[in-house]
Protein backbone atom coordinates (compact mmCIF):
# COMPACT_ATOMS: atom_id res chain seq x y z
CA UNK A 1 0.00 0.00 0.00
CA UNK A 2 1.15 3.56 -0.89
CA UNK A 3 1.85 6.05 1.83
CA UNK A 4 0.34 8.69 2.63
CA UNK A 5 2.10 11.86 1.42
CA UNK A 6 3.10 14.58 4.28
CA UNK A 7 1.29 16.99 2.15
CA UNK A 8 -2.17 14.99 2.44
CA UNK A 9 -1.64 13.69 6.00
CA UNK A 10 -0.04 16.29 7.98
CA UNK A 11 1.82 15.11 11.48
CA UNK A 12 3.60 17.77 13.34
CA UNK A 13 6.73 17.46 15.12
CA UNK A 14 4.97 15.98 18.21
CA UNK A 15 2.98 13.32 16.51
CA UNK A 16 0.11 14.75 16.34
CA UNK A 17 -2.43 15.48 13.40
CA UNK A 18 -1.82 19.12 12.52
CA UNK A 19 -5.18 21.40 13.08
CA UNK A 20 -6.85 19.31 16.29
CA UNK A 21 -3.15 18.51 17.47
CA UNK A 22 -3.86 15.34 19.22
CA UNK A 23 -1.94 11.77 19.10
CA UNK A 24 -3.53 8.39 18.20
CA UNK A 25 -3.24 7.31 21.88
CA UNK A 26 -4.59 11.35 23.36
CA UNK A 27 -8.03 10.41 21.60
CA UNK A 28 -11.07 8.21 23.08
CA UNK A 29 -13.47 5.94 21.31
CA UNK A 30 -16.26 8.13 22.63
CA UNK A 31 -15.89 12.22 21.18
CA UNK A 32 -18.07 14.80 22.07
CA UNK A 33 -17.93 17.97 19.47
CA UNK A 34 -19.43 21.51 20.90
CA UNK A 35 -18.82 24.81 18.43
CA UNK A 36 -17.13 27.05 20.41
CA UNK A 37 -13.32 26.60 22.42
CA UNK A 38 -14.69 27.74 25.27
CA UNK A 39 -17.46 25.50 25.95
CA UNK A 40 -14.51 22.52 25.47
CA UNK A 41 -14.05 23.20 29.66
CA UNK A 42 -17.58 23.55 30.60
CA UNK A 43 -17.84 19.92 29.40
CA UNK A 44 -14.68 18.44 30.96
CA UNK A 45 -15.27 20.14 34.33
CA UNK A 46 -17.84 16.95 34.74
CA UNK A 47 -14.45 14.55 34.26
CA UNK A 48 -13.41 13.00 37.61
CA UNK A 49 -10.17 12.82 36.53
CA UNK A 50 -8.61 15.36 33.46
CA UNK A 51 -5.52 13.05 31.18
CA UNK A 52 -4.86 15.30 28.53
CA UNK A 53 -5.08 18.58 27.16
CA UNK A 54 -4.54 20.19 24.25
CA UNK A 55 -4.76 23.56 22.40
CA UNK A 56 -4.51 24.90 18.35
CA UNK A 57 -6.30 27.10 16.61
CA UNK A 58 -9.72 27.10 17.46
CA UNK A 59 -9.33 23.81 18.32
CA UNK A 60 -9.63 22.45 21.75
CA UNK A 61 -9.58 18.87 23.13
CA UNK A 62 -9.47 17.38 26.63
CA UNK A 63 -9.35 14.25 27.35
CA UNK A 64 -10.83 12.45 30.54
CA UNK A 65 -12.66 10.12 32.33
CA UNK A 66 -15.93 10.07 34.15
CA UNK A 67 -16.32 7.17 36.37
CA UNK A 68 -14.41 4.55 33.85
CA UNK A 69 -15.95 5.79 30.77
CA UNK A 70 -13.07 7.57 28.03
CA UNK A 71 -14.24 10.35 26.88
CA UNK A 72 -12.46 13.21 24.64
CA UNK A 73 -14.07 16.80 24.09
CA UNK A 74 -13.24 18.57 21.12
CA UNK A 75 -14.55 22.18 19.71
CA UNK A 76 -14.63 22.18 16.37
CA UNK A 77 -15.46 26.03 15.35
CA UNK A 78 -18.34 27.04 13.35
CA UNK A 79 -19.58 25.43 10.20
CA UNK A 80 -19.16 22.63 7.53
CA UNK A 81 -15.53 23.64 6.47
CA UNK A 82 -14.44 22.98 10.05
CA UNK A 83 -16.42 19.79 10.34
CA UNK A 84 -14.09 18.49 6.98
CA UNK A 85 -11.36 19.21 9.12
CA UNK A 86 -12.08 17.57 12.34
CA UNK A 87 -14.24 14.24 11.32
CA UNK A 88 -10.87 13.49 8.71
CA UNK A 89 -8.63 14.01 11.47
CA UNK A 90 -10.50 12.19 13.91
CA UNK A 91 -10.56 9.47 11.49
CA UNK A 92 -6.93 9.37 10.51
CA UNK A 93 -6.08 9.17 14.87
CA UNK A 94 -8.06 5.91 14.87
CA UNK A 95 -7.61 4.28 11.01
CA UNK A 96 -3.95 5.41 9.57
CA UNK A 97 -0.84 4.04 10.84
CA UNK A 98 1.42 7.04 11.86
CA UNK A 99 4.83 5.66 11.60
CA UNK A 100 3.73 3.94 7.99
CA UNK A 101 1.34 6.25 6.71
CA UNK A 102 -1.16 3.72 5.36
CA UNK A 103 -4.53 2.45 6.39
CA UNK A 104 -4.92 -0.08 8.57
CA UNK A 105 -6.14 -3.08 8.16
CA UNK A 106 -8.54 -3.06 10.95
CA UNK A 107 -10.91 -0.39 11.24
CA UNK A 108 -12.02 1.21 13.96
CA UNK A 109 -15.59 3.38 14.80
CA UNK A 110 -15.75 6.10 17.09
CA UNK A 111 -19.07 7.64 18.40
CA UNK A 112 -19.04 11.65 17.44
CA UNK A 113 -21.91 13.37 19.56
CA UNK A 114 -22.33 16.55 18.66
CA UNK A 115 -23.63 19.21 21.84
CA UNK A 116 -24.51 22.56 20.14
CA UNK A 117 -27.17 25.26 19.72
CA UNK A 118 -29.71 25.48 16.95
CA UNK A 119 -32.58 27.20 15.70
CA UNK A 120 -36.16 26.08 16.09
CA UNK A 121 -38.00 25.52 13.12
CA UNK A 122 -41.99 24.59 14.69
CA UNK A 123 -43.71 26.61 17.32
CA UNK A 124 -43.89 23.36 19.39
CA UNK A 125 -40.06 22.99 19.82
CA UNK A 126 -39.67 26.27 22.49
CA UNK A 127 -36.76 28.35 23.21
CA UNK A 128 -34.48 26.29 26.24
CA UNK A 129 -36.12 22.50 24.78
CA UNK A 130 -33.14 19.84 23.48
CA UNK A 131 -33.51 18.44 19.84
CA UNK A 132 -31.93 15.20 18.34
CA UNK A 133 -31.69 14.94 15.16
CA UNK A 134 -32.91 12.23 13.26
CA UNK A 135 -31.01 12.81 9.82
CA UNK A 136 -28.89 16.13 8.42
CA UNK A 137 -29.79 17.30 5.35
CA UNK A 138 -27.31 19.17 4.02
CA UNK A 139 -27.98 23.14 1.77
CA UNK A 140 -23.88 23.06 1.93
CA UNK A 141 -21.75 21.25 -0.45
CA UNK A 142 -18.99 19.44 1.67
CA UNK A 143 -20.28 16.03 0.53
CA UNK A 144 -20.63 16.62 -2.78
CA UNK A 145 -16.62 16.52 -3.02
CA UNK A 146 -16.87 13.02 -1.60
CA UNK A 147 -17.84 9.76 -3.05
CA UNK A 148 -21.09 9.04 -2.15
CA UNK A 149 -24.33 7.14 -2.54
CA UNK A 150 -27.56 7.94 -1.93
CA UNK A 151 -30.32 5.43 -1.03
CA UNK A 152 -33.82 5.32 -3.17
CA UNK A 153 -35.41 6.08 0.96
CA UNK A 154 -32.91 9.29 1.32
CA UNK A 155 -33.46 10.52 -2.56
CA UNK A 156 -37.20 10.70 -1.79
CA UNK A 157 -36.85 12.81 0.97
CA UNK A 158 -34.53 15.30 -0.98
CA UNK A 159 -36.78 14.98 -4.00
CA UNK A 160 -39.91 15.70 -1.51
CA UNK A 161 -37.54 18.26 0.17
CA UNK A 162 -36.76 20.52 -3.28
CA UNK A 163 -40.04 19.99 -4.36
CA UNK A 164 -42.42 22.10 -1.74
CA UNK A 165 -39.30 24.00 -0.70
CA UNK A 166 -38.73 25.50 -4.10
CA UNK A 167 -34.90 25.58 -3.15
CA UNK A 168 -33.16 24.98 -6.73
CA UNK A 169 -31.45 27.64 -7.28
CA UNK A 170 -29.23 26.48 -4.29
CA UNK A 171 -26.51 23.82 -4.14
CA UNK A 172 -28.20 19.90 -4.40
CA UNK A 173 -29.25 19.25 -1.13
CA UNK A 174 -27.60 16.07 0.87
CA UNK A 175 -28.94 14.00 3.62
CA UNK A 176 -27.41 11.43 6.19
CA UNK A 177 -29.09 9.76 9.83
CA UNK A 178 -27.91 9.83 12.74
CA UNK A 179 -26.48 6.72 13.97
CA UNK A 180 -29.58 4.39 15.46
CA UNK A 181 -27.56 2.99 18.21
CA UNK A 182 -27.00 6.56 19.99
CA UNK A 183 -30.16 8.01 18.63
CA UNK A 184 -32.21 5.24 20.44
CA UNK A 185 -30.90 6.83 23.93
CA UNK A 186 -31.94 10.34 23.42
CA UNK A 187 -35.84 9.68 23.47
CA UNK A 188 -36.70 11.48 26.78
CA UNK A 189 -36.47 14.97 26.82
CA UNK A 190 -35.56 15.40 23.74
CA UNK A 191 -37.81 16.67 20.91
CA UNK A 192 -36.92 14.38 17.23
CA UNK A 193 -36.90 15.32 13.63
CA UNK A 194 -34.33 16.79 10.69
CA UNK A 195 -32.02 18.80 11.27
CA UNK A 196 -30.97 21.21 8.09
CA UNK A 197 -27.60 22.43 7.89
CA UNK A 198 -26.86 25.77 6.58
CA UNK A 199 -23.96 27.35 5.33
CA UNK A 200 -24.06 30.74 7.02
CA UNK A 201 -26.01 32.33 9.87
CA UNK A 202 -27.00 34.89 8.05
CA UNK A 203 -28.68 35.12 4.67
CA UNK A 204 -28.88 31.17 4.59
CA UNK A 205 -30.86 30.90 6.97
CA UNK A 206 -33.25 33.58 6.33
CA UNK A 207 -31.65 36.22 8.39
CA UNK A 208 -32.36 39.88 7.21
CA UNK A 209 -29.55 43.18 8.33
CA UNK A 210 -28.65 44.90 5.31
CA UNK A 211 -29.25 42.90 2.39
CA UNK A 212 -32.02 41.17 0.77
CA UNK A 213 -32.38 37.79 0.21
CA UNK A 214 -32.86 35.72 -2.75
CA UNK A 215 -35.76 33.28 -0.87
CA UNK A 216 -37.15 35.04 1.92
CA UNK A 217 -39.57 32.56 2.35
CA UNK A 218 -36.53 30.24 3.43
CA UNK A 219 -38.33 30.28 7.32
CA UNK A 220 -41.42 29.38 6.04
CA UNK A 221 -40.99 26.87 3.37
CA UNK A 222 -38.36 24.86 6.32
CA UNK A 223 -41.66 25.04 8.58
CA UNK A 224 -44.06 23.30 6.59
CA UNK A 225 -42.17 20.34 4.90
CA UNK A 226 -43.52 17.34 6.16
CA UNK A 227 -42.61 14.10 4.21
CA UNK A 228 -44.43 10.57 6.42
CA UNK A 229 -43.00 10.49 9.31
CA UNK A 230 -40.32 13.55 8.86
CA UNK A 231 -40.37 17.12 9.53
CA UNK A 232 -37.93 19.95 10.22
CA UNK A 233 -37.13 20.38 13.85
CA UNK A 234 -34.50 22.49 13.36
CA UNK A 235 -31.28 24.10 11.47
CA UNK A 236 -27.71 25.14 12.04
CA UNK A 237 -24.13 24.99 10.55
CA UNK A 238 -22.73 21.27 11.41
CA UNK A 239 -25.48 18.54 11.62
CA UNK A 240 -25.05 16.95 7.96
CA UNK A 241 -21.41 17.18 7.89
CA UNK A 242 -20.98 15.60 10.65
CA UNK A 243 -23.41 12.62 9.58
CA UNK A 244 -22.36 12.65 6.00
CA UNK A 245 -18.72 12.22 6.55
CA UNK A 246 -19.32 9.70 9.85
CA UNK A 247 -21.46 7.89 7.75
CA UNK A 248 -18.75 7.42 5.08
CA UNK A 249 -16.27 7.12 7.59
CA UNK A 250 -17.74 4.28 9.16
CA UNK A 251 -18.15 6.26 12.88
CA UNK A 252 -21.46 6.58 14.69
CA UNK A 253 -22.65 10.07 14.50
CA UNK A 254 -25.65 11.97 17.01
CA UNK A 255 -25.87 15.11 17.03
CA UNK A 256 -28.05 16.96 20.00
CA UNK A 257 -28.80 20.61 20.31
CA UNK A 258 -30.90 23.02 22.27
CA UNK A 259 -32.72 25.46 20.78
CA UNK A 260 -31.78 29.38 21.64
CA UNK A 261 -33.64 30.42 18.79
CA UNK A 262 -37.33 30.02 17.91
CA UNK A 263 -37.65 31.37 14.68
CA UNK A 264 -41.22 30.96 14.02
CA UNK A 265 -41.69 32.69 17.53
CA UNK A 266 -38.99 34.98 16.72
CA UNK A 267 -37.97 34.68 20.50
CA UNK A 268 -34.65 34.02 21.74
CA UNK A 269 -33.39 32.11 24.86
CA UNK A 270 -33.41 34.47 28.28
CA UNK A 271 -30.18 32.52 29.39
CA UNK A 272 -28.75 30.55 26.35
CA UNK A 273 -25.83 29.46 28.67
CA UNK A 274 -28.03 27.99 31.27
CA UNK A 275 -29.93 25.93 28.31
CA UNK A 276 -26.13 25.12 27.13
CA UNK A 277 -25.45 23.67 30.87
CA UNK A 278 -28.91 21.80 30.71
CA UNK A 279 -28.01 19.85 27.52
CA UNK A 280 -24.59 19.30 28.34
CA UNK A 281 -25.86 17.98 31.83
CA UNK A 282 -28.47 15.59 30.23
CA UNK A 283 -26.42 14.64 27.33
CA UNK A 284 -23.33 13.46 29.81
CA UNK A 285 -25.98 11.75 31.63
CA UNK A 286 -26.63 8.96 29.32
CA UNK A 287 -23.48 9.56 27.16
CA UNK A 288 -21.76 7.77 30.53
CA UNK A 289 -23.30 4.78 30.36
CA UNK A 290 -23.07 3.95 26.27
């Protein structure tokens, strides 16, 4: 098997993959993702016991243990382009050989559960309430770069998708689940359905400051698609990235989010970093015992 060029596979002087700077043996089977660098120690200060720590970029990890269960937190930054970066990565710590720079012959599967904030998409998913999403349908076009195939199931629900949305004029939309296995454990409290994934916070997702938008009905048409069983809970920046590359990856993806925004309410959380604590609190909770 060919190696791995440095240029392709970058490994800094340390070891360690070059943008989320951890080792093959600094990484745990179980990874939780959250957006933003600082929210990487609001996680971890649930770990009984802290191993490792490590800092690049916008890119903090820390791993830890609670009780006996492994876990690594990782921020991953904002958006689809970051996701590319950190579900390769992640997949390289656990799949290449280092020293050889090939793949290995036995392949490994990490669980990636995302904890982040979204956007509500139905009056009956309030400001504060936790969402899991049941698949990620992609507006961005990460995947699209990627191999892929899409099942006659998933290609009805785009085709349903682009046909009461009206949203051609846009990049072909993707879609990928969530991983049964961890979805099945996140029935309680938590409110289930699509998650879109947008690649802005602005104008792609219907957001109006200075300039005008080429479907301002973006709000509305999310709202009312309904396709059997699906609707849209939902939408933010990561979801269908990180399902879309897990699910070629071969790693079991989840990703769970409470809402800050309801934007058919138009209301916003009172204390977004109290609902933050309450999902990160409820997510650990079960996340423990997988």
């Amino acid at each position: 098997m060919k190696p791995i060029a440095p240029s392709e596979l970058i490994i800094n002087p340390r070891g360690a993959v070059y943008h989320i700077d951890l080792r093959p043996d600094e990484l745990a089977d179980t990874v939780i993702t959250v957006g933003d660098p600082g929210r990487v120690a609001v996680v971890s200060k649930y770990f009984d016991r802290l191993e490792c720590s490590r800092e690049h970029r916008e890119f903090v990890a820390h791993t830890g243990y609670i009780g006996k269960k492994r876990l690594t937190v990782l921020s991953s930054g904002i958006g689809p382009d970051n996701i590319d970066i950190v579900l390769n990565e992640l997949d390289a710590l656990v799949n290449i050989d280092f020293e050889t720079r090939t793949i290995k012959d036995e392949l490994r599967s990490l669980a990636i559960i995302r904890l982040g904030t979204c956007g509500s998409l139905q009056a009956d998913i309030p400001v504060d309430s936790l969402v899991a999403g049941t698949y990620g349908l992609g507006l961005d076009n990460l995947l699209h770069f990627y191999r892929q195939e899409t099942s006659d199931a998933d290609q009805q629900i785009i085709q349903a998708f682009l046909t009461q949305t009206q949203l051609h004029s846009q990049s072909q939309p993707y879609i990928a689940a969530a991983s049964p296995a961890l979805l099945k454990h996140f029935v309680n409290g938590f409110h289930q359905g699509i998650t879109v994934t947008c690649p802005g916070f602005y104008g792609p997702q219907g957001r109006v400051l200075r300039l005008g938008l080429q479907h301002p009905e973006l709000v509305n048409r999310l709202t009312s698609f309904e396709f059997g069983p699906h609707r849209i809970a939902n939408f933010e920046m990561e979801t269908s990235a990180i399902y879309g590359l897990g699910k070629l990856l071969g790693h079991y993806c989840l990703s769970l989010n409470v809402v800050v925004a309801n934007r058919v309410a138009r209301a916003f959380s009172a204390d977004s970093q109290k609902a933050v604590g309450n999902l990160i609190e409820k997510a650990l909770e079960t996340i423990e015992h997988l």
